[in-house]
PDB file of N, CA and C in Angstrom:
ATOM      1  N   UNK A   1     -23.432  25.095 -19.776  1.00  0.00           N
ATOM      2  CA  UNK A   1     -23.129  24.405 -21.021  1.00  0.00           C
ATOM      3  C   UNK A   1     -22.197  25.264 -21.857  1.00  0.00           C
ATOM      4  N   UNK A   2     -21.585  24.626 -22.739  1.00  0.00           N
ATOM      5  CA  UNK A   2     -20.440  25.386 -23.266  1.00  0.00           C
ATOM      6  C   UNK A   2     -20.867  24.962 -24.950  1.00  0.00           C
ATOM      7  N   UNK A   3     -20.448  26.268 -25.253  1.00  0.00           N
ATOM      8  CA  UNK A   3     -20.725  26.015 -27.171  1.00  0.00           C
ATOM      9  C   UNK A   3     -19.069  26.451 -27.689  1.00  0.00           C
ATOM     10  N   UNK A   4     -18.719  26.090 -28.872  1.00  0.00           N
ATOM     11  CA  UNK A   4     -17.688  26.756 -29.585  1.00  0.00           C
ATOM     12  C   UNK A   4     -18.298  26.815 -30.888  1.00  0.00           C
ATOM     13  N   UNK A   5     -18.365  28.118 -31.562  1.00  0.00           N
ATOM     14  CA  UNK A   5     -19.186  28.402 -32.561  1.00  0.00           C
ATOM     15  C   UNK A   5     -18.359  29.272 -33.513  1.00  0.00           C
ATOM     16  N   UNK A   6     -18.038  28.304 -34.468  1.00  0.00           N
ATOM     17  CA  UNK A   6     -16.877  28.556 -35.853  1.00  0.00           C
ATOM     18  C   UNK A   6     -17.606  29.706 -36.539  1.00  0.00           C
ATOM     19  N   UNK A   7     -16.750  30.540 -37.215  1.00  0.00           N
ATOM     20  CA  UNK A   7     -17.095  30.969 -38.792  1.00  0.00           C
ATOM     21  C   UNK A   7     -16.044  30.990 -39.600  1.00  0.00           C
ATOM     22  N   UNK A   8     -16.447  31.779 -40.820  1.00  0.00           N
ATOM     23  CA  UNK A   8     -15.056  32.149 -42.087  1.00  0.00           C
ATOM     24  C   UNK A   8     -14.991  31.270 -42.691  1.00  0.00           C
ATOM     25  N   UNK A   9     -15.255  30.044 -42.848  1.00  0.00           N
ATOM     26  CA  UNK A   9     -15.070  29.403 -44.174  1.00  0.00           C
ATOM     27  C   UNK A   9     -16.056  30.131 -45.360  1.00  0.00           C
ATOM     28  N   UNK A  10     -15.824  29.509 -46.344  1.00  0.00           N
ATOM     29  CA  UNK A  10     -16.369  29.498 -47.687  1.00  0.00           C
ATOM     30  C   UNK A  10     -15.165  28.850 -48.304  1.00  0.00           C
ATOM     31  N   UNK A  11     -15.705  29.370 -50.142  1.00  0.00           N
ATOM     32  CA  UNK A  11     -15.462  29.366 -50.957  1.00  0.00           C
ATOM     33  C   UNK A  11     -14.380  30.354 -51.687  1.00  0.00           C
ATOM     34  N   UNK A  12     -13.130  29.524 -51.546  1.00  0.00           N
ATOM     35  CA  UNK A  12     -11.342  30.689 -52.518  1.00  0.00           C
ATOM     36  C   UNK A  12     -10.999  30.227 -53.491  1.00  0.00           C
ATOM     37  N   UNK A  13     -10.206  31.290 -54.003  1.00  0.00           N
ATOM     38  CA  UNK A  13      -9.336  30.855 -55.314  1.00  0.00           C
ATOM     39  C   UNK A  13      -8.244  29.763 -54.657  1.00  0.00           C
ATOM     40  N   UNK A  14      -7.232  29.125 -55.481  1.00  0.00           N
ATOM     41  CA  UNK A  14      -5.849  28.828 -55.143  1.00  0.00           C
ATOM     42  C   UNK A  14      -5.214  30.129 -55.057  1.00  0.00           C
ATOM     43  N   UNK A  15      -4.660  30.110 -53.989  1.00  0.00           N
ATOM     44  CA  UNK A  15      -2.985  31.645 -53.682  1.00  0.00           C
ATOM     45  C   UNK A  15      -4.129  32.548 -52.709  1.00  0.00           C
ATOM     46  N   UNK A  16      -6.018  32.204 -52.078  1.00  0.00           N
ATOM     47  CA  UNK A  16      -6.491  33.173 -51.662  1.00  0.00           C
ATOM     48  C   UNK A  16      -6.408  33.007 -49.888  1.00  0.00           C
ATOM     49  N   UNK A  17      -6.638  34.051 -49.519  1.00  0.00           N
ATOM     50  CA  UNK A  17      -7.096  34.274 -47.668  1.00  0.00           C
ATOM     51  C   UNK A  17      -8.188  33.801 -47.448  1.00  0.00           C
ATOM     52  N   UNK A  18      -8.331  33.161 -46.461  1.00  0.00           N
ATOM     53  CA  UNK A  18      -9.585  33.326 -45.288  1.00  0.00           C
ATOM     54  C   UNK A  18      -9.068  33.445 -43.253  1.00  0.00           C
ATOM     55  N   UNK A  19      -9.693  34.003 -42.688  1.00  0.00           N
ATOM     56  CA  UNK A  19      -9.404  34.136 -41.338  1.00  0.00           C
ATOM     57  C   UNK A  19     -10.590  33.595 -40.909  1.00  0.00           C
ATOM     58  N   UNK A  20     -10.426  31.687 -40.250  1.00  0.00           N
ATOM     59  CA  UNK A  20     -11.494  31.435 -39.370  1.00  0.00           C
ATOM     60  C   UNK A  20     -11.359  31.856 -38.069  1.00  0.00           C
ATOM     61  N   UNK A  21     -12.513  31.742 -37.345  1.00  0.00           N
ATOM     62  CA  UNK A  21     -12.879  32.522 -35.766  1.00  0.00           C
ATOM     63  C   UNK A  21     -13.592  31.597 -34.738  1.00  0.00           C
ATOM     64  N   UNK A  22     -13.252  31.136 -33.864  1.00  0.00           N
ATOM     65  CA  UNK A  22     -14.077  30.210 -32.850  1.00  0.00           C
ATOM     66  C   UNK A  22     -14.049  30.936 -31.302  1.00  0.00           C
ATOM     67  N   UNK A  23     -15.685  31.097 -31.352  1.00  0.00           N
ATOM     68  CA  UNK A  23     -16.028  31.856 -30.227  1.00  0.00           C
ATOM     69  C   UNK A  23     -16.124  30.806 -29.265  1.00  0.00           C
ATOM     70  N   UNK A  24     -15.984  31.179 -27.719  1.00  0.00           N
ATOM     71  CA  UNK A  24     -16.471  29.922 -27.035  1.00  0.00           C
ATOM     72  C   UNK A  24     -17.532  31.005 -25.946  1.00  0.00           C
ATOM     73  N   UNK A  25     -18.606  30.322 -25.710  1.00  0.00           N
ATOM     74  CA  UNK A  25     -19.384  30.843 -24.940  1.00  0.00           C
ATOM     75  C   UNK A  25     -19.689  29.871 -23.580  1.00  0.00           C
ATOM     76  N   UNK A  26     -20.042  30.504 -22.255  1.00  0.00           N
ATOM     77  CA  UNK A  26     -21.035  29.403 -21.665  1.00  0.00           C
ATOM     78  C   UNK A  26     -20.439  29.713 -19.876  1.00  0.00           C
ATOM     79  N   UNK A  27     -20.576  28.511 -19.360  1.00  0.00           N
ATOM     80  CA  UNK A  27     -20.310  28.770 -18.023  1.00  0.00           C
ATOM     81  C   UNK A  27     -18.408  28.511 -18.117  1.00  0.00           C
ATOM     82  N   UNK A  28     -17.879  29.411 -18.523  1.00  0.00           N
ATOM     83  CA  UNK A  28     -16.269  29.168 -18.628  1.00  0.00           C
ATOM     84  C   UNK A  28     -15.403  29.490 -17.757  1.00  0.00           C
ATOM     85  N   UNK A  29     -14.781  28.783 -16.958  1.00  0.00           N
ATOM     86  CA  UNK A  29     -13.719  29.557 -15.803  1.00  0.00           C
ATOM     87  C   UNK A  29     -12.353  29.753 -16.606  1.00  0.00           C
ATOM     88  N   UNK A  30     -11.952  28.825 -17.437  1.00  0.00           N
ATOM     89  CA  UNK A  30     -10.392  29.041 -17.623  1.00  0.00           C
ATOM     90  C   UNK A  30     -10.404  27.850 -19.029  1.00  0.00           C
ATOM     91  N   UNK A  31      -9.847  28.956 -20.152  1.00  0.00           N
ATOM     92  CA  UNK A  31      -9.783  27.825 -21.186  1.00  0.00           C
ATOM     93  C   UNK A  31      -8.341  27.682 -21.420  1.00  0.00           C
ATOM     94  N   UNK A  32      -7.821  26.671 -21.447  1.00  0.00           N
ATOM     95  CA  UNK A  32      -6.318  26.052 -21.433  1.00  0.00           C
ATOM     96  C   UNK A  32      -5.755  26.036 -22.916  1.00  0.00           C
ATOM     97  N   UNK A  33      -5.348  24.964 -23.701  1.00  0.00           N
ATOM     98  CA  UNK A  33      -5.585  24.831 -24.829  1.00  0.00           C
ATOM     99  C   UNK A  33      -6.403  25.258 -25.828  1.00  0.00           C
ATOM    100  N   UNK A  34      -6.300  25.570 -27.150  1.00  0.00           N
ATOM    101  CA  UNK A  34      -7.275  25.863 -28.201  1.00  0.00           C
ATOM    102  C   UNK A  34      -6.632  25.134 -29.351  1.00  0.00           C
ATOM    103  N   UNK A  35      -7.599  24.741 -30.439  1.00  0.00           N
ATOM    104  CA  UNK A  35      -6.617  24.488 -31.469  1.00  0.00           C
ATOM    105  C   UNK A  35      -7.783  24.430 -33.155  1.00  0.00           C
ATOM    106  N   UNK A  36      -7.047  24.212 -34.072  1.00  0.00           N
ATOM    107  CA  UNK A  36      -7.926  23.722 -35.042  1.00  0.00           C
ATOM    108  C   UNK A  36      -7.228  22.314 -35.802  1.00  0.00           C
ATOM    109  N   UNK A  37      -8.582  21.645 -36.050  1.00  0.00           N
ATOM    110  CA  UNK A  37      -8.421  20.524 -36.741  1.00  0.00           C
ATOM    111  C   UNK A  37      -9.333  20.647 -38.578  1.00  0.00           C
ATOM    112  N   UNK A  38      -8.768  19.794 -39.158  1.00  0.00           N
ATOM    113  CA  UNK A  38      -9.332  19.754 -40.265  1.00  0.00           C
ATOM    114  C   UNK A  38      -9.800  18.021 -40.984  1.00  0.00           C
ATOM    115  N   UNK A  39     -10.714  18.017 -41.706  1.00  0.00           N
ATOM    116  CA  UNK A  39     -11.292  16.496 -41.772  1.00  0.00           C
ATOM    117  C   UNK A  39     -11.367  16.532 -43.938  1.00  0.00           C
ATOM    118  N   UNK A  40     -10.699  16.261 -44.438  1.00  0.00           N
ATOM    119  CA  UNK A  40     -11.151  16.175 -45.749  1.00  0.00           C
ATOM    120  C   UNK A  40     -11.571  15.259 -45.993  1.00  0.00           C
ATOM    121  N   UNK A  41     -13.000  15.218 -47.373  1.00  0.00           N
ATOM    122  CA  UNK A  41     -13.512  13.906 -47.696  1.00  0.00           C
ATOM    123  C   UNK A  41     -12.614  12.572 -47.725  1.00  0.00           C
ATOM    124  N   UNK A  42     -13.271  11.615 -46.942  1.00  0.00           N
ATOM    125  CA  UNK A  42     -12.684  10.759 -46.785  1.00  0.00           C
ATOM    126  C   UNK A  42     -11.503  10.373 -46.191  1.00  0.00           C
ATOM    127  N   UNK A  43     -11.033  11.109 -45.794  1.00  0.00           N
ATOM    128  CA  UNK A  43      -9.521  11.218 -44.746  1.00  0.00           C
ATOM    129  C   UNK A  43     -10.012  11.354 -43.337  1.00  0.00           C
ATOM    130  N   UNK A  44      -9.226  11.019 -42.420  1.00  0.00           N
ATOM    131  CA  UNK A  44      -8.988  11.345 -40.859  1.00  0.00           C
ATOM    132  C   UNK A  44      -8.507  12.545 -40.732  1.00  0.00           C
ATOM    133  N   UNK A  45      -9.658  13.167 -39.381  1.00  0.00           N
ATOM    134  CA  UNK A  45      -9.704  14.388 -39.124  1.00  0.00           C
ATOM    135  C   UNK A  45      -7.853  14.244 -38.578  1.00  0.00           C
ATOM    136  N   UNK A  46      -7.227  15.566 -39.023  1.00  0.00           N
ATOM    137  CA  UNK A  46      -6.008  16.034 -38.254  1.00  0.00           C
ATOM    138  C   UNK A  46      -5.848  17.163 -38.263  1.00  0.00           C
ATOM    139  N   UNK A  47      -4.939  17.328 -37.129  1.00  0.00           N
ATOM    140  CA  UNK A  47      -4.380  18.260 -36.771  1.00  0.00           C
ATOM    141  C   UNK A  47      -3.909  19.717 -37.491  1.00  0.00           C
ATOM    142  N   UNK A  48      -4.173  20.351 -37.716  1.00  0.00           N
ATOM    143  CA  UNK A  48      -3.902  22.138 -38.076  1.00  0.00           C
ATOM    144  C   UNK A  48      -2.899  22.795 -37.279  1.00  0.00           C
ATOM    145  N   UNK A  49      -3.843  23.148 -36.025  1.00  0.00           N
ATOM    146  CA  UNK A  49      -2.837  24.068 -35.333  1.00  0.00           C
ATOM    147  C   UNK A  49      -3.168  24.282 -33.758  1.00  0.00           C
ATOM    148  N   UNK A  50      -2.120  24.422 -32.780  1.00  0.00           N
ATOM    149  CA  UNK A  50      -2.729  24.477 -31.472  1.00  0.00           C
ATOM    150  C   UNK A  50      -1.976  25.723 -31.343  1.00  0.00           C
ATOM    151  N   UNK A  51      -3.074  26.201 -29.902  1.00  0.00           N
ATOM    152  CA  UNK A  51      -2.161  27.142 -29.039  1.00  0.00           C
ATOM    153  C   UNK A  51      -2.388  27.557 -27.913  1.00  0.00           C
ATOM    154  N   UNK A  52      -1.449  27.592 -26.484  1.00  0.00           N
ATOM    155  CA  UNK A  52      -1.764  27.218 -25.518  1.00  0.00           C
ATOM    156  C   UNK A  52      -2.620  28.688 -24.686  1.00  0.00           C
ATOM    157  N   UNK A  53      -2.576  28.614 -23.674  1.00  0.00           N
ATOM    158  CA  UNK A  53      -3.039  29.825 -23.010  1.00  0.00           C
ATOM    159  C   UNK A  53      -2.044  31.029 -23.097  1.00  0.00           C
ATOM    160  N   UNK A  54      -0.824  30.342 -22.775  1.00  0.00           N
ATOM    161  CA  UNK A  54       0.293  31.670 -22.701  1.00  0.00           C
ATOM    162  C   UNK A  54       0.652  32.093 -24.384  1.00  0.00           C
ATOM    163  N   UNK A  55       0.372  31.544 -25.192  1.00  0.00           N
ATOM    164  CA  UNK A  55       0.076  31.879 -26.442  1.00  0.00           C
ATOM    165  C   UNK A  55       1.552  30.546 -27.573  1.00  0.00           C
ATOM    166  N   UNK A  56       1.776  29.938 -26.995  1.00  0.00           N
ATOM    167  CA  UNK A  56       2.786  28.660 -27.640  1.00  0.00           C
ATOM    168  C   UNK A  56       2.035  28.040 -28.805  1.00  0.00           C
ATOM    169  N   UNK A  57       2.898  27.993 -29.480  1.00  0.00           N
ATOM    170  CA  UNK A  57       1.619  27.545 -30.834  1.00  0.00           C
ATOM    171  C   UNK A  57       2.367  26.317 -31.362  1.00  0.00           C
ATOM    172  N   UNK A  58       1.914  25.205 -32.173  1.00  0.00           N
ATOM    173  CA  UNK A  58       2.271  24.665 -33.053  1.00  0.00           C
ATOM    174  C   UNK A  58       1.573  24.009 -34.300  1.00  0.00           C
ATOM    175  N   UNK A  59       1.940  23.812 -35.120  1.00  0.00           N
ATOM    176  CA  UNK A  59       1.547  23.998 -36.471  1.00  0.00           C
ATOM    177  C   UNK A  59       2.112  22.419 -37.329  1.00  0.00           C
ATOM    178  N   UNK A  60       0.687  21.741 -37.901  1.00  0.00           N
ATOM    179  CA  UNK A  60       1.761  20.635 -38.432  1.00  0.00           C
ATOM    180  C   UNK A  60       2.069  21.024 -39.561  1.00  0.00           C
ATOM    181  N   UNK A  61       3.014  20.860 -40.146  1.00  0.00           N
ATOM    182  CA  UNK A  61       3.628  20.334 -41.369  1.00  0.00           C
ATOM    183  C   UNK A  61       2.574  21.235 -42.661  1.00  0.00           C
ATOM    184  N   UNK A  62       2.097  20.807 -42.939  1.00  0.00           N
ATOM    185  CA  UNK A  62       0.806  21.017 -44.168  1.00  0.00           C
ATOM    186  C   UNK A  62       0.563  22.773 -44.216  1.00  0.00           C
ATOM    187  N   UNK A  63       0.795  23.460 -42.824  1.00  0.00           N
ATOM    188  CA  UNK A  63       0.357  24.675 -42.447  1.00  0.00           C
ATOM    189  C   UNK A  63       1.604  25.806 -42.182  1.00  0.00           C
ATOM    190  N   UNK A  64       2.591  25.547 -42.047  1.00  0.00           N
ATOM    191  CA  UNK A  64       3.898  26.186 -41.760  1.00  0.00           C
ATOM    192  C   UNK A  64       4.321  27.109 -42.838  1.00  0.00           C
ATOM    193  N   UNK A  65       4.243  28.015 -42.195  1.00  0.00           N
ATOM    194  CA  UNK A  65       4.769  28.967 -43.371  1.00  0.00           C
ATOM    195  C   UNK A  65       3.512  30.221 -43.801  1.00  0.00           C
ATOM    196  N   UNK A  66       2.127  29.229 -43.438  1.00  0.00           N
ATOM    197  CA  UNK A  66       0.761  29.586 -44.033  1.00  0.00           C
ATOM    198  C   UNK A  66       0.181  30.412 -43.176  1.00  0.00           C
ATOM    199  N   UNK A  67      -0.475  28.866 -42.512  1.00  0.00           N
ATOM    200  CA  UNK A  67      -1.284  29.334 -41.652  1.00  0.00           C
ATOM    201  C   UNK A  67      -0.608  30.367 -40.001  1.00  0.00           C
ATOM    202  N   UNK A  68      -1.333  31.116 -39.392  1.00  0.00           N
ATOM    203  CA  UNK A  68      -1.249  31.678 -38.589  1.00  0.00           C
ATOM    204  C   UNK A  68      -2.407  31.679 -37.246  1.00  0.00           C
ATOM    205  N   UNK A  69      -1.918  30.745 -36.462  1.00  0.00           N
ATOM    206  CA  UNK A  69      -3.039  30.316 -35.078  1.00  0.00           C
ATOM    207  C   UNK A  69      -3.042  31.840 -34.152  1.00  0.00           C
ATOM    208  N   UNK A  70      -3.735  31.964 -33.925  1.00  0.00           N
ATOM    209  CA  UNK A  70      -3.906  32.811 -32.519  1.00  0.00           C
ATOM    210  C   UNK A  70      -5.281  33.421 -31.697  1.00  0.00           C
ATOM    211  N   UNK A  71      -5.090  33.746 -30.471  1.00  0.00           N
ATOM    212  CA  UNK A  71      -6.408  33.792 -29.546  1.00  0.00           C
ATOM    213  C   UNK A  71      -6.630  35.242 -29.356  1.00  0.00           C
ATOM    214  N   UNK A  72      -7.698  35.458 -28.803  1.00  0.00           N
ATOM    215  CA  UNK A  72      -7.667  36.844 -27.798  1.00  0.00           C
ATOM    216  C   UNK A  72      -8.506  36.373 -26.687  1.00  0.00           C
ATOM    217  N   UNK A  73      -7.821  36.136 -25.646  1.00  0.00           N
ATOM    218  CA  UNK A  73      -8.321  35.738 -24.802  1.00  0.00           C
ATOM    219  C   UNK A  73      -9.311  36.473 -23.704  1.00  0.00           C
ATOM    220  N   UNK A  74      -9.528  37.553 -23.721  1.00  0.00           N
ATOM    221  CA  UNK A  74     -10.503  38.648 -23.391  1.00  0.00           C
ATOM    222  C   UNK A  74     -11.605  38.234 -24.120  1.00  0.00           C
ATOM    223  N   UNK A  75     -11.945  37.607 -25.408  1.00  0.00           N
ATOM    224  CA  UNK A  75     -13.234  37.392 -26.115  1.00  0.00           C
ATOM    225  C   UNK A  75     -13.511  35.438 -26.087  1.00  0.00           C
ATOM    226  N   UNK A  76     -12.350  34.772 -25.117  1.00  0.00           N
ATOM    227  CA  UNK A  76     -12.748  33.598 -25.316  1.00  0.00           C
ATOM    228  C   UNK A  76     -12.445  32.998 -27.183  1.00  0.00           C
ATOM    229  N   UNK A  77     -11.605  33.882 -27.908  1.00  0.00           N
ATOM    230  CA  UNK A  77     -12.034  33.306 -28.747  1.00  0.00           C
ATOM    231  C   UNK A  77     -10.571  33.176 -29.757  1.00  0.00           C
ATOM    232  N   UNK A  78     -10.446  31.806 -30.348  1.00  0.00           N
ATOM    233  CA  UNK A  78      -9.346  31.470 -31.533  1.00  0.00           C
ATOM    234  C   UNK A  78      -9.153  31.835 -32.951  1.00  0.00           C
ATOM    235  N   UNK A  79      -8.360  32.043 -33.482  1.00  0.00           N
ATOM    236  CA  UNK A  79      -8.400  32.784 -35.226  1.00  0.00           C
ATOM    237  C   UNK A  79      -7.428  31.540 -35.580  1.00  0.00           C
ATOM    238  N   UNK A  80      -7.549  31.535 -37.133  1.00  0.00           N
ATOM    239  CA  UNK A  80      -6.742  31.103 -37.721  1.00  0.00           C
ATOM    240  C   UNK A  80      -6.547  31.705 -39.314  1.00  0.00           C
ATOM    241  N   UNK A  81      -5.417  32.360 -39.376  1.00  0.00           N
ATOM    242  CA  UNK A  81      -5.704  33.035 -40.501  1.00  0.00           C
ATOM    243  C   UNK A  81      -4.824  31.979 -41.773  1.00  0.00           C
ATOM    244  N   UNK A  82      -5.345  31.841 -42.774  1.00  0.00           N
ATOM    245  CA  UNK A  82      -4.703  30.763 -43.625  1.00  0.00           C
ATOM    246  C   UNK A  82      -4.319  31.412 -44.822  1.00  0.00           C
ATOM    247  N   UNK A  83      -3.123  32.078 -45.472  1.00  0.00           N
ATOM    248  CA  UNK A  83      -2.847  32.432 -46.621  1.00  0.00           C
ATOM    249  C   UNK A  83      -2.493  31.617 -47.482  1.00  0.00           C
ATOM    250  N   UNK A  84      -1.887  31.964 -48.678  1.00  0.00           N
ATOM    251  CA  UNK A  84      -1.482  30.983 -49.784  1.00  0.00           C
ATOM    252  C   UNK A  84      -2.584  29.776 -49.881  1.00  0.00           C
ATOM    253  N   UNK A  85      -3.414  29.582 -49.968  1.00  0.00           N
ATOM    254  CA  UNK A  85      -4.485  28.478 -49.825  1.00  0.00           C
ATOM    255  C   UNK A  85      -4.260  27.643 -51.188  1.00  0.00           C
ATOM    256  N   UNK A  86      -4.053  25.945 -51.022  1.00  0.00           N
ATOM    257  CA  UNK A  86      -4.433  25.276 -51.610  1.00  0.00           C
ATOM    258  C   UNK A  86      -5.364  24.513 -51.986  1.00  0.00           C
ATOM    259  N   UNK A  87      -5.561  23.155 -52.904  1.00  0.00           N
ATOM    260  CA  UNK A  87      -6.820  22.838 -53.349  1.00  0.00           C
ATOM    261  C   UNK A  87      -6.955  21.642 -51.964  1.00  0.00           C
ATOM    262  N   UNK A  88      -5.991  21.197 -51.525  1.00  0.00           N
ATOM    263  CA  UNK A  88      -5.248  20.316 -50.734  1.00  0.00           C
ATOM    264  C   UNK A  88      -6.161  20.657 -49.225  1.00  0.00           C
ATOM    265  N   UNK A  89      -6.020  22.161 -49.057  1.00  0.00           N
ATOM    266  CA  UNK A  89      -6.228  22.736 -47.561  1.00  0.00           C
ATOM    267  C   UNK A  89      -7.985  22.116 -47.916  1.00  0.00           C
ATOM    268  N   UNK A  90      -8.373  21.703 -48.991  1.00  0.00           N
ATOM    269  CA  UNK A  90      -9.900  21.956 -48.720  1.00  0.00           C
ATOM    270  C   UNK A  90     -10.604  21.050 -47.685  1.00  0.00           C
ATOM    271  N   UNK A  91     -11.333  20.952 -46.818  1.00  0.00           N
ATOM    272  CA  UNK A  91     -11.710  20.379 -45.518  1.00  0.00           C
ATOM    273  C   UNK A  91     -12.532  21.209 -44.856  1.00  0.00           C
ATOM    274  N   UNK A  92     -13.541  20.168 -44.019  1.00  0.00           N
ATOM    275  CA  UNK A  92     -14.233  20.862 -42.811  1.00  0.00           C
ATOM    276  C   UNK A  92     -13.173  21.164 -41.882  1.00  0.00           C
ATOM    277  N   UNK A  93     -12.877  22.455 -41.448  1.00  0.00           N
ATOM    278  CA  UNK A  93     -12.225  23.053 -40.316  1.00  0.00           C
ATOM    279  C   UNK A  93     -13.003  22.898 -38.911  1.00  0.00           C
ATOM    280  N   UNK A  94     -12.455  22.522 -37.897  1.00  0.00           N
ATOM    281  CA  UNK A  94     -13.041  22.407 -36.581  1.00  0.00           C
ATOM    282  C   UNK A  94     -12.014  22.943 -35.078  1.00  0.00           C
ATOM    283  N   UNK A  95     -13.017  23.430 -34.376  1.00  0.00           N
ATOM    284  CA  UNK A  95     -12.504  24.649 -33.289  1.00  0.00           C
ATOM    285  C   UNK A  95     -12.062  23.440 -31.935  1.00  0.00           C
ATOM    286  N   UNK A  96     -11.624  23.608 -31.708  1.00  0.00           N
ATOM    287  CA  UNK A  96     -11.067  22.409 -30.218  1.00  0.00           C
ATOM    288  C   UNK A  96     -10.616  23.038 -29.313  1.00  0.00           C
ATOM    289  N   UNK A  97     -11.326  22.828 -27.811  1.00  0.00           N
ATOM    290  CA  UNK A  97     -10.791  23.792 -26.532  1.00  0.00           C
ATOM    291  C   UNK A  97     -10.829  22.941 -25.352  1.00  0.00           C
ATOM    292  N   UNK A  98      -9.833  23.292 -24.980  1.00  0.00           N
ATOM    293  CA  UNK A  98      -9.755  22.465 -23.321  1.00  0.00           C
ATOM    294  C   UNK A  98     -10.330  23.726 -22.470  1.00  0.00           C
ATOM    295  N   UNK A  99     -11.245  23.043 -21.972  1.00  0.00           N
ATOM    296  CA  UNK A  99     -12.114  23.908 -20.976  1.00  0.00           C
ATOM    297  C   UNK A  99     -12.538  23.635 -19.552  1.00  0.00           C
ATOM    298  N   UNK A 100     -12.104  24.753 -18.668  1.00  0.00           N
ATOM    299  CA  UNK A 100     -12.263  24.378 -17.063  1.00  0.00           C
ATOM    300  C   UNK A 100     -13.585  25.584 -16.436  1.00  0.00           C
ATOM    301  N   UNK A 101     -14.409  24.880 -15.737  1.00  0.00           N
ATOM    302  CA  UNK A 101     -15.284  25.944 -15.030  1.00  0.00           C
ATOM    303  C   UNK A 101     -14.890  25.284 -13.717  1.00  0.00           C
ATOM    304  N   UNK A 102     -16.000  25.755 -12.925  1.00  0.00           N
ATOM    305  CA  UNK A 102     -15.608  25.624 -11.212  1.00  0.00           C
ATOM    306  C   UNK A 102     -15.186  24.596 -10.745  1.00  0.00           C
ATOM    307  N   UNK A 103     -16.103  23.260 -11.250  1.00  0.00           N
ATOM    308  CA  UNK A 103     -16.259  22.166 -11.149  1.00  0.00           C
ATOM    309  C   UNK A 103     -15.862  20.895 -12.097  1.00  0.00           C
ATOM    310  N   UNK A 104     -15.726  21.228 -13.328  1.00  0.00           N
ATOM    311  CA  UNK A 104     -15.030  20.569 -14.465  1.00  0.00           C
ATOM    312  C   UNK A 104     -14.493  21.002 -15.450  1.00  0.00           C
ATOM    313  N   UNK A 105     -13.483  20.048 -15.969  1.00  0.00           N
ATOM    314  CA  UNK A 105     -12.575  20.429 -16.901  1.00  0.00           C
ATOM    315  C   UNK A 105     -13.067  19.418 -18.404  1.00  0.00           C
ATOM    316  N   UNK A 106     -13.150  20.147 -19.351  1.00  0.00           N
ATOM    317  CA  UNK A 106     -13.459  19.165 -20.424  1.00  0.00           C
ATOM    318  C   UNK A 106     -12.879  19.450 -22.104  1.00  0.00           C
ATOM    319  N   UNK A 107     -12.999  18.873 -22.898  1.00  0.00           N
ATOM    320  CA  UNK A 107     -12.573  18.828 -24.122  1.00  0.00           C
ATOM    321  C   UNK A 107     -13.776  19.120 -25.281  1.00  0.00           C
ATOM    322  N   UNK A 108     -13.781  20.712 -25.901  1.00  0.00           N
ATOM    323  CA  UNK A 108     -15.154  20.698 -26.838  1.00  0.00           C
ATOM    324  C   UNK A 108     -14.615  20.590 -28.065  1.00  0.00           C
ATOM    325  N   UNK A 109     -15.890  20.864 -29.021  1.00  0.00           N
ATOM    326  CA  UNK A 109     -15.529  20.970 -30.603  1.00  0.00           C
ATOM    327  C   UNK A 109     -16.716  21.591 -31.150  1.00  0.00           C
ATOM    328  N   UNK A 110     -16.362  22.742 -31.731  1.00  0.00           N
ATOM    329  CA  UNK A 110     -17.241  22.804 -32.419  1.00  0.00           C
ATOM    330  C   UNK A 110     -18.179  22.131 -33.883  1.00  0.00           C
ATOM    331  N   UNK A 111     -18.632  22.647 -34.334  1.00  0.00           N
ATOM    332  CA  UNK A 111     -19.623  22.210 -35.221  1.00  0.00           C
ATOM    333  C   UNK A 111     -18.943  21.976 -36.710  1.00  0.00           C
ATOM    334  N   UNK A 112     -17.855  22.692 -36.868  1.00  0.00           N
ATOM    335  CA  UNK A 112     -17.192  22.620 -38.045  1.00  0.00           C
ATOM    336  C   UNK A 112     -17.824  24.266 -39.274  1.00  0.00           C
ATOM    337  N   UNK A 113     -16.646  24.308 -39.784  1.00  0.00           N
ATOM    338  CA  UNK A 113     -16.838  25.286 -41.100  1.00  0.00           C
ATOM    339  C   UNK A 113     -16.152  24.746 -42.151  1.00  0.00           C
ATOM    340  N   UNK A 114     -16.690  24.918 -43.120  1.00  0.00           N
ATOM    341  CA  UNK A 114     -16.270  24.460 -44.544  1.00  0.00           C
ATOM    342  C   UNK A 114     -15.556  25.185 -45.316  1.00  0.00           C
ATOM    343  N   UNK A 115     -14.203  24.922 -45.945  1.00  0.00           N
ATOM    344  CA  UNK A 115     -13.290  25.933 -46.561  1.00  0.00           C
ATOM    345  C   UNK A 115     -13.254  24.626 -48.032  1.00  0.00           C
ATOM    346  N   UNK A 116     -13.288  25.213 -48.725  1.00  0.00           N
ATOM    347  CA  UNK A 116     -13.182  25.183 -50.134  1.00  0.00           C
ATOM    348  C   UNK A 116     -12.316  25.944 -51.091  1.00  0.00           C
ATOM    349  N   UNK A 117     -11.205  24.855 -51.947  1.00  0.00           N
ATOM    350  CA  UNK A 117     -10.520  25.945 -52.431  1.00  0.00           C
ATOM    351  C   UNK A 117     -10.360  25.332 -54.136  1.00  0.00           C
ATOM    352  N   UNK A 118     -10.921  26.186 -54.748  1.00  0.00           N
ATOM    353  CA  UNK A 118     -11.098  25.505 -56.089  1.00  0.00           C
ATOM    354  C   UNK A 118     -10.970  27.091 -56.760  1.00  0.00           C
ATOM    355  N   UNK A 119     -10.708  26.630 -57.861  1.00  0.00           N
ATOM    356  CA  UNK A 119     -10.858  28.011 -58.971  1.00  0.00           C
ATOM    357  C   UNK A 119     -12.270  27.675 -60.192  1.00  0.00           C
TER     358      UNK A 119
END
């Protein structure tokens, strides 16, 4: 069984940092893709940021300039470091991995972390 298990959200100023972290644990042969998504009240979850195995990233729109995707793939695990933070960025953040073991290949998510950005 496979988990992806977020942290780093809380609670920022406007203009503050946070660096989220998604571990993936479990029976894992080869994780392909990684990415983060974000869901604000009442809106459709979208897109943040992907990045592939060989390390190719892309970033929508909302995050360019900001945010910063990346893996270490020795720990199984994704960062996303988000500077300049707006009130805008505020949303449940969520971890997304394409994942292959011996026998199957599948699509997880984690549980979500909560980033909040208010003064």
């Amino acid at each position: 069984q496979v988990q992806l298990v977020e942290s780093g959200g809380g609670l920022v100023q406007p203009g503050g940092s946070l660096r989220l972290s998604c571990a993936a644990s479990g029976s894992i042969f080869s994780i392909y893709a990684m990415g983060w998504y974000r869901q604000a009240p009442g809106k459709e979850r979208e897109l943040v940021a992907t990045i592939t195995a060989n390390g190719r990233t892309n970033y929508a729109d909302s995050g360019k300039g900001r945010f910063t995707i990346s893996r270490d793939n020795a720990k199984n695990t994704v960062y996303l470091q988000m500077n300049s933070l707006k009130p805008e960025d505020t949303a449940v953040y969520y971890c997304n991995a394409d994942i292959g073991g011996l026998d199957y290949r599948s699509d997880y998510w984690g549980q979500g972390t909560r980033v909040t950005v208010s003064s």
